[in-house]
C-alpha atoms as a PDB file:
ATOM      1  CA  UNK A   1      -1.273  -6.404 -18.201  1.00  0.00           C
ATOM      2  CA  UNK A   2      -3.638  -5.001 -15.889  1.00  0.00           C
ATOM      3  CA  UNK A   3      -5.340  -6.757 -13.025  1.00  0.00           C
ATOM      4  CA  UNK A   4      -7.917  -5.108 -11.245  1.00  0.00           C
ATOM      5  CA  UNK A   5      -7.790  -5.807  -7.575  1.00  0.00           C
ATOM      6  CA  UNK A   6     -11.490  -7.274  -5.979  1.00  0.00           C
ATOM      7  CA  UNK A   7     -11.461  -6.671  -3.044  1.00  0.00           C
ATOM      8  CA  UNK A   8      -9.030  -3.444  -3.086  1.00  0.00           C
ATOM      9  CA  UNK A   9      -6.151  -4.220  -0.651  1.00  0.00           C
ATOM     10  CA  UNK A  10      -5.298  -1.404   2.142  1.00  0.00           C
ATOM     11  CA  UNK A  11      -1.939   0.273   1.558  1.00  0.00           C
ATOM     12  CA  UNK A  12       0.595   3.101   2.926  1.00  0.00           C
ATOM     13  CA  UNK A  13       2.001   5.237   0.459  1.00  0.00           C
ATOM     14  CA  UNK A  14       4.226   7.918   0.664  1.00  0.00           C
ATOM     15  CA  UNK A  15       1.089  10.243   0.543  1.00  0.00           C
ATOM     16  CA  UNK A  16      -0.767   8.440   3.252  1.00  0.00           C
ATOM     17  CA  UNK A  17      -3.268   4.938   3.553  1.00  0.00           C
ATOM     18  CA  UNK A  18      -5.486   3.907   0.726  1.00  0.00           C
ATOM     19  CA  UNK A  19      -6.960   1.305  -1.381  1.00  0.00           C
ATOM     20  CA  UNK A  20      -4.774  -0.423  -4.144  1.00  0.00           C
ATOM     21  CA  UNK A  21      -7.636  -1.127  -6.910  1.00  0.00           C
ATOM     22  CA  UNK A  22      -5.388  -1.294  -9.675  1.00  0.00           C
ATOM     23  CA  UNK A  23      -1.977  -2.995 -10.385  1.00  0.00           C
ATOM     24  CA  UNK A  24      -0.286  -2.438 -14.090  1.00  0.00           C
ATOM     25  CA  UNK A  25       2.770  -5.221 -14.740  1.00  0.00           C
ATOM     26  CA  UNK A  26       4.496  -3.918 -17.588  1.00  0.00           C
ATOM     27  CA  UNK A  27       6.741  -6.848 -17.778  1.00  0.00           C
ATOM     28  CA  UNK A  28      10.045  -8.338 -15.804  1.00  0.00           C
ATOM     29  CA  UNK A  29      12.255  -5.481 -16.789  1.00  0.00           C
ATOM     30  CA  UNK A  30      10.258  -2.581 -15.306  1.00  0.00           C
ATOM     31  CA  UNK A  31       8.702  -2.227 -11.720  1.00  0.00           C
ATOM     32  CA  UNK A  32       4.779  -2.462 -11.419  1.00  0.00           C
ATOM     33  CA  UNK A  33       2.423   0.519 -11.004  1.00  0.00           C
ATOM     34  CA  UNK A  34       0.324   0.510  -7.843  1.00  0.00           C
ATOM     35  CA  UNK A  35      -3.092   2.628  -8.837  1.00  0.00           C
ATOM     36  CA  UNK A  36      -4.274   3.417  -5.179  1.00  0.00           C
ATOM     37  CA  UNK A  37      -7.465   5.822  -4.414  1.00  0.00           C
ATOM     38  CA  UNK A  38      -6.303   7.983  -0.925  1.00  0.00           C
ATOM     39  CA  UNK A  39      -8.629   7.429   1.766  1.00  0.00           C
ATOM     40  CA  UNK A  40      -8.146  11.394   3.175  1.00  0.00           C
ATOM     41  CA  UNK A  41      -8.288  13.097  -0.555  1.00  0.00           C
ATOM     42  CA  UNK A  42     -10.168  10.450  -2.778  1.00  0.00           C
ATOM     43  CA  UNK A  43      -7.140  11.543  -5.245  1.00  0.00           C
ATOM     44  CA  UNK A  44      -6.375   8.245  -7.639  1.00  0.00           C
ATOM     45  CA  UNK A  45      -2.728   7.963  -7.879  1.00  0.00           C
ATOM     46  CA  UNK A  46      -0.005   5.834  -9.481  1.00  0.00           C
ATOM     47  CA  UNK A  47       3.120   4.203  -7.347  1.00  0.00           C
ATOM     48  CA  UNK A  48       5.583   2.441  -8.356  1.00  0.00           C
ATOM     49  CA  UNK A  49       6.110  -1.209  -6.490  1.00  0.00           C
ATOM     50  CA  UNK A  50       9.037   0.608  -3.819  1.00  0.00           C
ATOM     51  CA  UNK A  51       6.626   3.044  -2.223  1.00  0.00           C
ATOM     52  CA  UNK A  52       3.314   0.630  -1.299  1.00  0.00           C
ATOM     53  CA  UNK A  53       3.338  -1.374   1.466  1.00  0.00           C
ATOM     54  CA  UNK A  54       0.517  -3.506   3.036  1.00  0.00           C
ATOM     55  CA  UNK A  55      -1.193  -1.839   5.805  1.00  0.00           C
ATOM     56  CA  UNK A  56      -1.045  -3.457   9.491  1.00  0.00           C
ATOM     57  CA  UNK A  57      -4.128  -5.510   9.604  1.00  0.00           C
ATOM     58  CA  UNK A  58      -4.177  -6.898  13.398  1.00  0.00           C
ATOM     59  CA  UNK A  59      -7.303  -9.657  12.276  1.00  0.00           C
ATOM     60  CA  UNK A  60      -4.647 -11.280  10.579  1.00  0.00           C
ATOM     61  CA  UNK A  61      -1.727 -10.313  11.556  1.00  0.00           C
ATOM     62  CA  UNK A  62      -0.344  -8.980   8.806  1.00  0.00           C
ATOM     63  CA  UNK A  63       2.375  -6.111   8.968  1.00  0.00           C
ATOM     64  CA  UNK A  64       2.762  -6.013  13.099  1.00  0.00           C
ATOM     65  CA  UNK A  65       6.540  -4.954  13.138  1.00  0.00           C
ATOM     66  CA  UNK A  66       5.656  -1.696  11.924  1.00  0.00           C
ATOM     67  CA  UNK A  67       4.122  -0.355  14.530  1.00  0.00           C
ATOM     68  CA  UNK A  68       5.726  -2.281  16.986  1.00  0.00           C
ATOM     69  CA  UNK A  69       8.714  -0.514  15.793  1.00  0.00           C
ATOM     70  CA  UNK A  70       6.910   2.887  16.194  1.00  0.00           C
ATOM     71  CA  UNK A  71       5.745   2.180  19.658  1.00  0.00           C
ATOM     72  CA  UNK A  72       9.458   1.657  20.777  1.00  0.00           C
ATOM     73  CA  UNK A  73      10.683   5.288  19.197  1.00  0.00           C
ATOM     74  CA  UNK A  74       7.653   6.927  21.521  1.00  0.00           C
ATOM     75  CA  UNK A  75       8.388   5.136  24.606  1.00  0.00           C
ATOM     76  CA  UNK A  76      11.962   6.193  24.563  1.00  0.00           C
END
């Protein structure tokens, strides 16, 4: 199955941020494939489930630890 995403959703990927448009479930014995369009390149790539994660959005709080974490490693 694939479900388009509307709106796209802002990830990190290994390769940097961008915009999740895509998502391809090919069923509960296989991981799902994350098609994301890079916000520095434009490049259209696939990810598997493991390497997206939501990107921090502060409006709604979504993902703070992240950086909170970071924030610690450059104070010390």
């Amino acid at each position: 199955m694939i479900l388009q995403l509307n709106p796209a959703i802002l990830v990190e990927t290994p390769l940097g941020q961008g915009q999740a448009i895509f998502i391809i479930d090919y069923g509960m014995h296989q991981n799902s494939c994350w098609i994301v369009a890079l916000v520095e390149s434009g490049i259209i790539k696939h990810f598997d489930c493991n390497d997206v994660v939501l990107a921090t959005n502060y409006t709604y709080g979504m993902n703070l630890t992240k950086h909170k974490s970071e924030r610690k490693k450059n104070n010390e």
